[in-house]
C-alpha atoms as a PDB file:
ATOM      1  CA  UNK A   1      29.182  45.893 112.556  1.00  0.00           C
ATOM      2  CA  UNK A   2      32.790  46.041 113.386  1.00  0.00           C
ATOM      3  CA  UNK A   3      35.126  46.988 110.375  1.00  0.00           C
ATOM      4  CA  UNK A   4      38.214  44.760 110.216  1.00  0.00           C
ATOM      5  CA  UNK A   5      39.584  45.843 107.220  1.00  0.00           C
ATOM      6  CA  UNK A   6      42.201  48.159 109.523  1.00  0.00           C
ATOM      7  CA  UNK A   7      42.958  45.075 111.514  1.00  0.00           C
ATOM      8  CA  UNK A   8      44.128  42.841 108.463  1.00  0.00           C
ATOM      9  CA  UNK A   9      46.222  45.111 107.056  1.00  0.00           C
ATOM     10  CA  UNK A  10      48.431  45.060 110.237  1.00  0.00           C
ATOM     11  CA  UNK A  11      51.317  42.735 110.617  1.00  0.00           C
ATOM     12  CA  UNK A  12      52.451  41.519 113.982  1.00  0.00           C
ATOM     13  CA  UNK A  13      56.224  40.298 114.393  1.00  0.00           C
ATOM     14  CA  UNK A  14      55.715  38.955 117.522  1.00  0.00           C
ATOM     15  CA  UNK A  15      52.265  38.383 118.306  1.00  0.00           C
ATOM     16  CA  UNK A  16      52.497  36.096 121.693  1.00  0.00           C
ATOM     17  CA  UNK A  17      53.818  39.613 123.598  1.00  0.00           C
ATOM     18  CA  UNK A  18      50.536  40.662 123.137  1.00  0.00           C
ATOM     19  CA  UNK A  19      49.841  38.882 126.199  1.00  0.00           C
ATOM     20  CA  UNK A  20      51.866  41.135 128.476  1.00  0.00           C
ATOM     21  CA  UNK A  21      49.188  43.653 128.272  1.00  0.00           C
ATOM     22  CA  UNK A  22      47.335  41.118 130.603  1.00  0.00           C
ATOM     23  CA  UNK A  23      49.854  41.477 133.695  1.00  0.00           C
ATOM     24  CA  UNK A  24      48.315  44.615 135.408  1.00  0.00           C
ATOM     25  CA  UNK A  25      44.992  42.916 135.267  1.00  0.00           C
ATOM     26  CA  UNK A  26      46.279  40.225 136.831  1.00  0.00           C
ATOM     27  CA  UNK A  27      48.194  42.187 139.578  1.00  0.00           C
ATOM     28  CA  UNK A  28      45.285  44.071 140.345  1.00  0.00           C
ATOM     29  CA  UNK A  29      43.315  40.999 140.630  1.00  0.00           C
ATOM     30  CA  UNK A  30      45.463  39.404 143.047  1.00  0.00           C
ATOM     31  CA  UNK A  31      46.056  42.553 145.004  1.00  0.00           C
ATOM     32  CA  UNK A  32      41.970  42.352 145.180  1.00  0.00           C
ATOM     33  CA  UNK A  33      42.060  39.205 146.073  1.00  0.00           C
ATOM     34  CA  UNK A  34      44.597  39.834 148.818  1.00  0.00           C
ATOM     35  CA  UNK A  35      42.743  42.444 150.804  1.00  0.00           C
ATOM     36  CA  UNK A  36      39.819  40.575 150.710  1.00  0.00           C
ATOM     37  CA  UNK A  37      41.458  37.685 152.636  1.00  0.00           C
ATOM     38  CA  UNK A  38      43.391  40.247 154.800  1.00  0.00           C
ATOM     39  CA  UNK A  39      39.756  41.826 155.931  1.00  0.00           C
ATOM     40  CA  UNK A  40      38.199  38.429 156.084  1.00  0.00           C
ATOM     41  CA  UNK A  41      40.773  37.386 158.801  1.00  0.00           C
ATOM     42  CA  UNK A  42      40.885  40.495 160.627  1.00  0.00           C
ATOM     43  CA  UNK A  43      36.899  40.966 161.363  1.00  0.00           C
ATOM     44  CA  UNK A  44      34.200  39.081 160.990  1.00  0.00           C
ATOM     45  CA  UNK A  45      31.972  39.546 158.166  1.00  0.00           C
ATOM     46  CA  UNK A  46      29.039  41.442 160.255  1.00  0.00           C
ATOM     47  CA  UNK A  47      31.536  43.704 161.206  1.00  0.00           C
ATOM     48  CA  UNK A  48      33.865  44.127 158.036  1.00  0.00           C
ATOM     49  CA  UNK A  49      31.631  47.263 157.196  1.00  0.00           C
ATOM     50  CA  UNK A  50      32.662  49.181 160.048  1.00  0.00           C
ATOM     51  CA  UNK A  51      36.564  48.691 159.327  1.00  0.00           C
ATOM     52  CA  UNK A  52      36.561  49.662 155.953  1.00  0.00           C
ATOM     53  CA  UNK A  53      36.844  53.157 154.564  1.00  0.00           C
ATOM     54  CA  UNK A  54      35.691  54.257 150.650  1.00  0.00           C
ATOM     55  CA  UNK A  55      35.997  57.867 149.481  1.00  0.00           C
ATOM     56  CA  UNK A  56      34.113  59.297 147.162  1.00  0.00           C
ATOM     57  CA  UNK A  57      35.758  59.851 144.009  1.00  0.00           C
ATOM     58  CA  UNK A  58      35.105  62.523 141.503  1.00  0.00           C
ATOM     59  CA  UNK A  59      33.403  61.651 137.981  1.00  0.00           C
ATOM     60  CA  UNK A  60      36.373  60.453 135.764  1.00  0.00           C
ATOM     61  CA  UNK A  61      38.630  60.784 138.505  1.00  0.00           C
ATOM     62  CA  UNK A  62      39.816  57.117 137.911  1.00  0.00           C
ATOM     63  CA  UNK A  63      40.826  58.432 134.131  1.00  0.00           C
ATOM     64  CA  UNK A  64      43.795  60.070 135.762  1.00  0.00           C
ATOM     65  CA  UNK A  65      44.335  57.455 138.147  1.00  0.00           C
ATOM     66  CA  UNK A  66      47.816  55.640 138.750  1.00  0.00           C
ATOM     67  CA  UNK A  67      46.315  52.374 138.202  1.00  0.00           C
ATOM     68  CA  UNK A  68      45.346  53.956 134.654  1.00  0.00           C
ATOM     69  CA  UNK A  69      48.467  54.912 133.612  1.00  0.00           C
ATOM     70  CA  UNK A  70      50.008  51.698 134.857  1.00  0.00           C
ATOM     71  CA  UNK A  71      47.606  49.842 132.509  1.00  0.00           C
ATOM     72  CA  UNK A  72      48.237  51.995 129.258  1.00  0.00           C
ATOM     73  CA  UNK A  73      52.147  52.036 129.806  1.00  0.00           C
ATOM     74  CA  UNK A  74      52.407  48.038 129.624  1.00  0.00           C
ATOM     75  CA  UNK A  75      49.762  47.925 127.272  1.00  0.00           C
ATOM     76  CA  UNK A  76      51.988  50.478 125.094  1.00  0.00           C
ATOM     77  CA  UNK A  77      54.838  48.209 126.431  1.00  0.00           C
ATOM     78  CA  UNK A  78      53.047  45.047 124.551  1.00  0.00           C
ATOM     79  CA  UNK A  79      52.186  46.520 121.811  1.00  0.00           C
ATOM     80  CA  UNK A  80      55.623  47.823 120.591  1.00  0.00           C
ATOM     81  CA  UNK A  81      57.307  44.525 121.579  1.00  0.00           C
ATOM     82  CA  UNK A  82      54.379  42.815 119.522  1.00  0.00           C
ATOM     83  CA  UNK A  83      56.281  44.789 116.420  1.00  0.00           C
ATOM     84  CA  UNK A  84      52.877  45.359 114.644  1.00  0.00           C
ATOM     85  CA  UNK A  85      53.750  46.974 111.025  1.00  0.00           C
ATOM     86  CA  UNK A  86      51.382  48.066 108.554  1.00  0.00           C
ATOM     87  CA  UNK A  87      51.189  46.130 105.486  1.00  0.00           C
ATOM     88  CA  UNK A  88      51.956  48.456 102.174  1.00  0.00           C
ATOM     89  CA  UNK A  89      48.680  48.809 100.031  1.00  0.00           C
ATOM     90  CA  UNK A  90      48.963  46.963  96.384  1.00  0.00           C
ATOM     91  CA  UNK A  91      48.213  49.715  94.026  1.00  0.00           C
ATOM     92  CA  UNK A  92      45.637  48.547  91.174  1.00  0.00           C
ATOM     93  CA  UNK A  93      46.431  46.770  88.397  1.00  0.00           C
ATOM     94  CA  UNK A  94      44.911  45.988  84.615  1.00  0.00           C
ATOM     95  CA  UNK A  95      47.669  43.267  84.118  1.00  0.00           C
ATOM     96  CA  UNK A  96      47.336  39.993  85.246  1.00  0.00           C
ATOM     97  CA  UNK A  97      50.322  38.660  87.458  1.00  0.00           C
ATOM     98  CA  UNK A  98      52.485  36.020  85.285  1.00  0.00           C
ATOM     99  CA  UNK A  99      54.211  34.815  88.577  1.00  0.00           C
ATOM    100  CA  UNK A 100      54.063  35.180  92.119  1.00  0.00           C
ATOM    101  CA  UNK A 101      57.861  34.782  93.531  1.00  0.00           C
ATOM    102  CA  UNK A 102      58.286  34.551  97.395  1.00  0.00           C
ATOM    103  CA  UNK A 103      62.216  35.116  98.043  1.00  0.00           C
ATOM    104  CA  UNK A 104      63.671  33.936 100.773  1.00  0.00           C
ATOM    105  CA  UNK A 105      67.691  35.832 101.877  1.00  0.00           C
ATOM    106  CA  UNK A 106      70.070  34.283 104.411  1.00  0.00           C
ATOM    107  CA  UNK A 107      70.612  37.295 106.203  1.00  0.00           C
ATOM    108  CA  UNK A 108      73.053  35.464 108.765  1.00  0.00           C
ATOM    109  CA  UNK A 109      76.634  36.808 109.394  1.00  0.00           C
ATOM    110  CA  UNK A 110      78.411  34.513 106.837  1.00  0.00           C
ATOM    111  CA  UNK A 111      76.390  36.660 104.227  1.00  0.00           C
ATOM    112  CA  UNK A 112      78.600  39.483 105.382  1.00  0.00           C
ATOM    113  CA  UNK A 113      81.502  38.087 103.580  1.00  0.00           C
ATOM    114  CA  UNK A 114      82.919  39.982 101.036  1.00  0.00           C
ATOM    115  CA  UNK A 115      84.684  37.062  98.760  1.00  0.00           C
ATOM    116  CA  UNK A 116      82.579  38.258  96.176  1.00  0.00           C
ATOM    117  CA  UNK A 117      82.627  42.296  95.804  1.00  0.00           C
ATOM    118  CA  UNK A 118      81.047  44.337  97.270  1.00  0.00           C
ATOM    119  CA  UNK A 119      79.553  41.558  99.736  1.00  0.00           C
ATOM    120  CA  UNK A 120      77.211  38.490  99.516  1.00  0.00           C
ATOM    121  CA  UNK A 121      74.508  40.751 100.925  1.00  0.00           C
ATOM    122  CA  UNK A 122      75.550  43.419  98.321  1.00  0.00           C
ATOM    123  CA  UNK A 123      75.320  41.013  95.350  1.00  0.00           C
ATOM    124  CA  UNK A 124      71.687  39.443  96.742  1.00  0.00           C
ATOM    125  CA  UNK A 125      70.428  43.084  96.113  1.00  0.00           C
ATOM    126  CA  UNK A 126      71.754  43.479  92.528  1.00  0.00           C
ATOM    127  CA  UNK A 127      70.628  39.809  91.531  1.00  0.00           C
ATOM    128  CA  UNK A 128      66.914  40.651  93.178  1.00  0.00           C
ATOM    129  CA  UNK A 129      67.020  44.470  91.344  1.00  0.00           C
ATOM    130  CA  UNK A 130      68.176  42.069  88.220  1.00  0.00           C
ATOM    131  CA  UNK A 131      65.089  39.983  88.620  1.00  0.00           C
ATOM    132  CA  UNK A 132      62.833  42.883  88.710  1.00  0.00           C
ATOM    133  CA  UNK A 133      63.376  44.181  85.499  1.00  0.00           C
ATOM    134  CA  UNK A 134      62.933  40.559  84.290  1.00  0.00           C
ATOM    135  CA  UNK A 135      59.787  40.005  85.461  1.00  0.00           C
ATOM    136  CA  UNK A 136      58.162  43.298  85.160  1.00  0.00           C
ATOM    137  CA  UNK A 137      54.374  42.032  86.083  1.00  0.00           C
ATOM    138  CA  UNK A 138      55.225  39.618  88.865  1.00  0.00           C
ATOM    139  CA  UNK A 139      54.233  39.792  93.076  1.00  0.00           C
ATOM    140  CA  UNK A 140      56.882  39.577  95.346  1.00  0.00           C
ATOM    141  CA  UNK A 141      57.541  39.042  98.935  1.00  0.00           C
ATOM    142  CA  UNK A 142      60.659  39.076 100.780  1.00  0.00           C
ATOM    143  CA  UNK A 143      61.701  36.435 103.857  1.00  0.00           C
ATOM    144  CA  UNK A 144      65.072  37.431 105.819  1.00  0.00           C
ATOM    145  CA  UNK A 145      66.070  35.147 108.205  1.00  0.00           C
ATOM    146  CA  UNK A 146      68.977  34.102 110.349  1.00  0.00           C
ATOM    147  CA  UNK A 147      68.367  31.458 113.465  1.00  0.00           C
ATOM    148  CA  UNK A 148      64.405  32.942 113.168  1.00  0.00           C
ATOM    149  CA  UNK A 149      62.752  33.893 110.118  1.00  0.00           C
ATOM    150  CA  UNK A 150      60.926  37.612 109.333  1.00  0.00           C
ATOM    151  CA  UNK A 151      58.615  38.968 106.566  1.00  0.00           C
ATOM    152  CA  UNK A 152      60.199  41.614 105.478  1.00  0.00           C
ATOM    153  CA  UNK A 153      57.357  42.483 102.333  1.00  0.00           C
ATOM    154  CA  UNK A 154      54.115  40.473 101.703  1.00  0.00           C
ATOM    155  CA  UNK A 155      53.584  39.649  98.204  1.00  0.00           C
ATOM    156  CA  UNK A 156      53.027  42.912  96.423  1.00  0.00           C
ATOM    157  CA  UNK A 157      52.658  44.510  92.738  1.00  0.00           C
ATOM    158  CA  UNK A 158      54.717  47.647  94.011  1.00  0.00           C
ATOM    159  CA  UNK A 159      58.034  47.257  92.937  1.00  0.00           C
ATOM    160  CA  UNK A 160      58.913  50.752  94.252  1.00  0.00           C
ATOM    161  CA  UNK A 161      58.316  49.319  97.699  1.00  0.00           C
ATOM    162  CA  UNK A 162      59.941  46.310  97.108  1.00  0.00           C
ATOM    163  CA  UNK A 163      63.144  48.564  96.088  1.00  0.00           C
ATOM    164  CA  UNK A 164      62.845  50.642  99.270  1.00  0.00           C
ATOM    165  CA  UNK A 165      62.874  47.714 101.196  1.00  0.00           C
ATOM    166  CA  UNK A 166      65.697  46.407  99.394  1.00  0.00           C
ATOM    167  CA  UNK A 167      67.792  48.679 100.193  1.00  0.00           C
ATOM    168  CA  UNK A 168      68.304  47.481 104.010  1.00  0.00           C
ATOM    169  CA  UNK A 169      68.402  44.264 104.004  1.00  0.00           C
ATOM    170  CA  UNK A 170      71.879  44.424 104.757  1.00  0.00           C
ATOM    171  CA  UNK A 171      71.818  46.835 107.879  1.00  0.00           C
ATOM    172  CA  UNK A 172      68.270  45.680 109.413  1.00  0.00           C
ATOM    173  CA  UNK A 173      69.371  44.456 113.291  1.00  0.00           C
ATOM    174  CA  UNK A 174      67.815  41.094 113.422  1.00  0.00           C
ATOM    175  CA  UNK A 175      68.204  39.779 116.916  1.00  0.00           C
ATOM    176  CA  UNK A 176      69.840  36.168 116.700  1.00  0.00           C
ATOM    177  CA  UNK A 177      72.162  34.586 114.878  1.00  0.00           C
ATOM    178  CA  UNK A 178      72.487  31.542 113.205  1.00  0.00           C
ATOM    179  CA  UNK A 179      71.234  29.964 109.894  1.00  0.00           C
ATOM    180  CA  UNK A 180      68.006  28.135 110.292  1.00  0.00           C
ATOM    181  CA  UNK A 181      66.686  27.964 106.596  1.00  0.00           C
ATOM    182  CA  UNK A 182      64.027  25.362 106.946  1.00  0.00           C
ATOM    183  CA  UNK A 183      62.149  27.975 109.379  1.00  0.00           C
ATOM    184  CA  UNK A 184      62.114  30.330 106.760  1.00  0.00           C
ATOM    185  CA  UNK A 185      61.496  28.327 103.724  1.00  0.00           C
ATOM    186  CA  UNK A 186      58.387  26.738 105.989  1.00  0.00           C
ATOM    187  CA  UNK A 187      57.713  30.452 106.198  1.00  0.00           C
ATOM    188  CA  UNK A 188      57.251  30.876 102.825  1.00  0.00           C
ATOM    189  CA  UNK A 189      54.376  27.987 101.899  1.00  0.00           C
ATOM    190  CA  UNK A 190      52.657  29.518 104.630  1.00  0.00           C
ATOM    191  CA  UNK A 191      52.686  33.297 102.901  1.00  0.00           C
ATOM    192  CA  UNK A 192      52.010  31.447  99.536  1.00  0.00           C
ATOM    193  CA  UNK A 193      49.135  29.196 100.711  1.00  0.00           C
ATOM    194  CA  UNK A 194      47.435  31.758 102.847  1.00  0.00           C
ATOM    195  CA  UNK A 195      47.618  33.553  99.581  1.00  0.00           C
ATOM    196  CA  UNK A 196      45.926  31.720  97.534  1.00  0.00           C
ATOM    197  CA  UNK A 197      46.998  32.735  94.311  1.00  0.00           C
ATOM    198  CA  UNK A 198      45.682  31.195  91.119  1.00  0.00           C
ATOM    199  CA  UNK A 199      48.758  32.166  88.867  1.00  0.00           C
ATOM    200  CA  UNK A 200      51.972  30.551  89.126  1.00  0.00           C
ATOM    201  CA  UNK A 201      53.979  30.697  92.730  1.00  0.00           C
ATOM    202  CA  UNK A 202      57.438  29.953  93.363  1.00  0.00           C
ATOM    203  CA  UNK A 203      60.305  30.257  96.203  1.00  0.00           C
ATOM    204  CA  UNK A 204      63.870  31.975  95.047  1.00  0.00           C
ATOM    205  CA  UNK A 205      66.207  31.103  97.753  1.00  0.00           C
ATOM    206  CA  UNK A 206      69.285  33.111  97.932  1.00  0.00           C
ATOM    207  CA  UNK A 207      72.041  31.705 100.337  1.00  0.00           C
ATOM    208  CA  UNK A 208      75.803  31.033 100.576  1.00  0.00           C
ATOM    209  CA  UNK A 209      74.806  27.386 102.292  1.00  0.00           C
ATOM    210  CA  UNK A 210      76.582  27.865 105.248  1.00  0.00           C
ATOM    211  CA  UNK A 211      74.524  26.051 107.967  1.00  0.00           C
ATOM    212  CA  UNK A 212      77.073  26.335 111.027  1.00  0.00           C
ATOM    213  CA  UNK A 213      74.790  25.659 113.989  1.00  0.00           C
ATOM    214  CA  UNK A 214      74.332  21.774 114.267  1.00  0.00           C
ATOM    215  CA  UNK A 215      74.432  21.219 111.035  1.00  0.00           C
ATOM    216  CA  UNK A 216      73.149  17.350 110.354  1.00  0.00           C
ATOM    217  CA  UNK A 217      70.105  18.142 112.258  1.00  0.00           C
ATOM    218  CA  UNK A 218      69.882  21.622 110.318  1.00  0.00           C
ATOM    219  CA  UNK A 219      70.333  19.901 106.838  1.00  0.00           C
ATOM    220  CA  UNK A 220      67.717  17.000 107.887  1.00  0.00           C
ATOM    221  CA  UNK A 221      65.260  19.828 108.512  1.00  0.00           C
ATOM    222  CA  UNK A 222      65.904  21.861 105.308  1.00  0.00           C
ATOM    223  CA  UNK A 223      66.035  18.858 103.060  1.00  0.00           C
ATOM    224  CA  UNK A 224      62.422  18.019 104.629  1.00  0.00           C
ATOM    225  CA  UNK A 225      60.798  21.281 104.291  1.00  0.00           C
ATOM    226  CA  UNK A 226      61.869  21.125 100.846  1.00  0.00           C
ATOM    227  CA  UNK A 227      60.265  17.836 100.284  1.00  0.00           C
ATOM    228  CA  UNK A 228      56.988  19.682 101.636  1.00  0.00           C
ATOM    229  CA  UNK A 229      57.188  22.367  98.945  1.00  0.00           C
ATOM    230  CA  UNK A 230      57.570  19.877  96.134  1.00  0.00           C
ATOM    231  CA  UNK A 231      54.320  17.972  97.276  1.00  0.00           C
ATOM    232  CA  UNK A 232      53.024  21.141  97.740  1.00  0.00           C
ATOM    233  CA  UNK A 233      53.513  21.810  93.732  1.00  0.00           C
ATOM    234  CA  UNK A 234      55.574  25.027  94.748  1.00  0.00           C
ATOM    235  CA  UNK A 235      58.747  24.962  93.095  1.00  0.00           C
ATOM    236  CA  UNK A 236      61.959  25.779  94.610  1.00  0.00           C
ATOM    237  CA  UNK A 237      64.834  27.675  92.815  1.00  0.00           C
ATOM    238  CA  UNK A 238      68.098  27.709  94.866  1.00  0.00           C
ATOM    239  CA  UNK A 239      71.169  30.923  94.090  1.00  0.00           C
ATOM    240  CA  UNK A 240      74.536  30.183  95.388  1.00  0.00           C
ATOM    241  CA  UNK A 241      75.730  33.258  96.653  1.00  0.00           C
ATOM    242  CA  UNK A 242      79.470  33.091  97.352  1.00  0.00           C
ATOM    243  CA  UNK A 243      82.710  31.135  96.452  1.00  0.00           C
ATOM    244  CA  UNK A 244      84.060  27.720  96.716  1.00  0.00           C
ATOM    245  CA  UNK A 245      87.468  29.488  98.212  1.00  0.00           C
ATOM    246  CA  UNK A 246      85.644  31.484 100.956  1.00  0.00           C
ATOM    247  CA  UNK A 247      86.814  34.395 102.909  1.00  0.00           C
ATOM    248  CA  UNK A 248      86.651  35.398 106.658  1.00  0.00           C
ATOM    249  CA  UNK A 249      83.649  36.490 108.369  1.00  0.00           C
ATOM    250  CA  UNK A 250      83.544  40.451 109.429  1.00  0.00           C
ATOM    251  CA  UNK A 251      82.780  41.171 112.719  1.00  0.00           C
ATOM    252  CA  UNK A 252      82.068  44.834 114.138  1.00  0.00           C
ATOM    253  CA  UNK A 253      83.729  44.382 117.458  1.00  0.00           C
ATOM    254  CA  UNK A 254      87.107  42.218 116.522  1.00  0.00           C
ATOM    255  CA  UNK A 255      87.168  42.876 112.999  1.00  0.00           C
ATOM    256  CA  UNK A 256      87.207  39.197 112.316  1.00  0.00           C
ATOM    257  CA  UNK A 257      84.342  36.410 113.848  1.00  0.00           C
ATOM    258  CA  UNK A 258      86.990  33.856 115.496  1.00  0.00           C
ATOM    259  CA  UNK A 259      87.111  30.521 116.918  1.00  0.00           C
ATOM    260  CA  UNK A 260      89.843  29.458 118.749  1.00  0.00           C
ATOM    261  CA  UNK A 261      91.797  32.734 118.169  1.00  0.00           C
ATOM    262  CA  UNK A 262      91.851  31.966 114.456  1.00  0.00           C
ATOM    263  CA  UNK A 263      89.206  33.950 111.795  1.00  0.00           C
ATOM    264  CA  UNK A 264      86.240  31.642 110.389  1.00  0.00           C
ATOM    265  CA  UNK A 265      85.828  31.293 106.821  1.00  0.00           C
ATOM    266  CA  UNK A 266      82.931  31.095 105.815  1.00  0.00           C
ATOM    267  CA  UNK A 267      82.467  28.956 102.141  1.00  0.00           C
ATOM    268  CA  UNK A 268      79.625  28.710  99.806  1.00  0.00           C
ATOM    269  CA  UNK A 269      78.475  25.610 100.102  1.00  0.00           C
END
């Protein structure tokens, strides 16, 4: 029998590239295909034998073969657009969990802003390191998200690895932008359901509430995955990370993120 237990404990970003790997099959299929209709229209099949050639390969010989190494490099190809991860091992425990705490972080540019010192980003990591000496025996998992949303940690008892991962949430490369929270919040029942947990679960959401990309369609959305987590029984607890006054939004190649040659401030709203 198959063990599995290597398979679950991998976690893949993207699973749908996994499908790449399939393209050199289905070259070489249709190249296959090909030559057979080529040799079926250029002899008839009592004679097809005498105008083909086959040499006789060497044992393993097609090991080394270019079609071989054509096949592994997409499949590698695949595979590391796939973004599998391994999942960090819970170390045991004798104490029972007292809460399970999923927390979701707008990672989106507006977080960037620094009208609160250091940054907003800055200040989600002290307020999460704050919560972990508060709840000493509690899981947590980590959501970042911007127009797409990513599981940074699965639930876990290791707080070590929760502080190492911590640490980057700020300079991780994510590669849209935007401010889709409803994705990531939707995210979130998913982890917690597929958990299963029979202790006490809830979602810490830590944004400045800047939803800049449509934003009536993008508040209709959040305000309905929230009513999903309440009949879900999975409570939602919402930090405000910002100020009412605002300040412009950084940007690494201009310095400032314009519009209309002007800076955009970004508010917590």
């Amino acid at each position: 029998m198959i063990d599995t237990v290597w398979m679950e404990s991998v976690y893949w970003r993207e699973p749908l590239w996994l499908l790449l790997a399939l393209q050199p099959f289905v070259l070489l299929a249709m190249r296959r295909l090909s030559n057979k209709s080529k040799l079926s229209s250029y002899a008839d099949p009592e004679l097809q034998a005498w105008t083909s050639w086959h040499s006789i390969e060497k044992p393993l010989s097609w090991l080394f073969s270019r079609n071989t190494l054509y096949i592994a490099g997409w499949l590698l190809l695949a595979i590391s657009m796939a973004g599998p991860r391994l999942l960090p091992e819970q170390p045991a425990t004798t104490e029972s969990p007292n809460m399970n705490i999923m927390i979701v972080v707008d990672v989106s540019r507006s977080m960037r802003t620094r009208d609160i010192e250091p940054s907003r980003l800055r200040r989600v990591q002290i307020e999460i390191n704050e919560l972990l000496q508060s709840a000493p025996h509690s899981r947590i998992g980590i959501i970042l998200y911007t127009s797409r949303a990513h599981l940074l940690l699965p639930f876990t008892h290791d707080f070590n690895a929760v502080k190492y991962y911590l640490k980057f949430i700020d300079s991780i490369p994510l590669p849209t932008y935007g401010s889709q929270a409803s994705d990531a919040l939707a995210l979130a029942r998913k982890e917690i359901e597929a958990a299963s947990f029979d202790t006490k679960t809830a979602v810490l959401w830590l944004t400045d509430g800047d939803i800049s990309n449509n934003r009536s369609d993008s508040l209709q959305q959040v305000r309905a995955t929230i009513k999903n987590l309440n009949q879900a029984s999975i409570p939602l607890y919402i930090l405000g990370i910002g100020s009412p006054e605002g300040d412009a939004i950084p940007d690494n190649e201009t310095g400032w993120l314009q519009h209309q040659g002007r800076p955009v401030i970004s508010r917590m709203d």
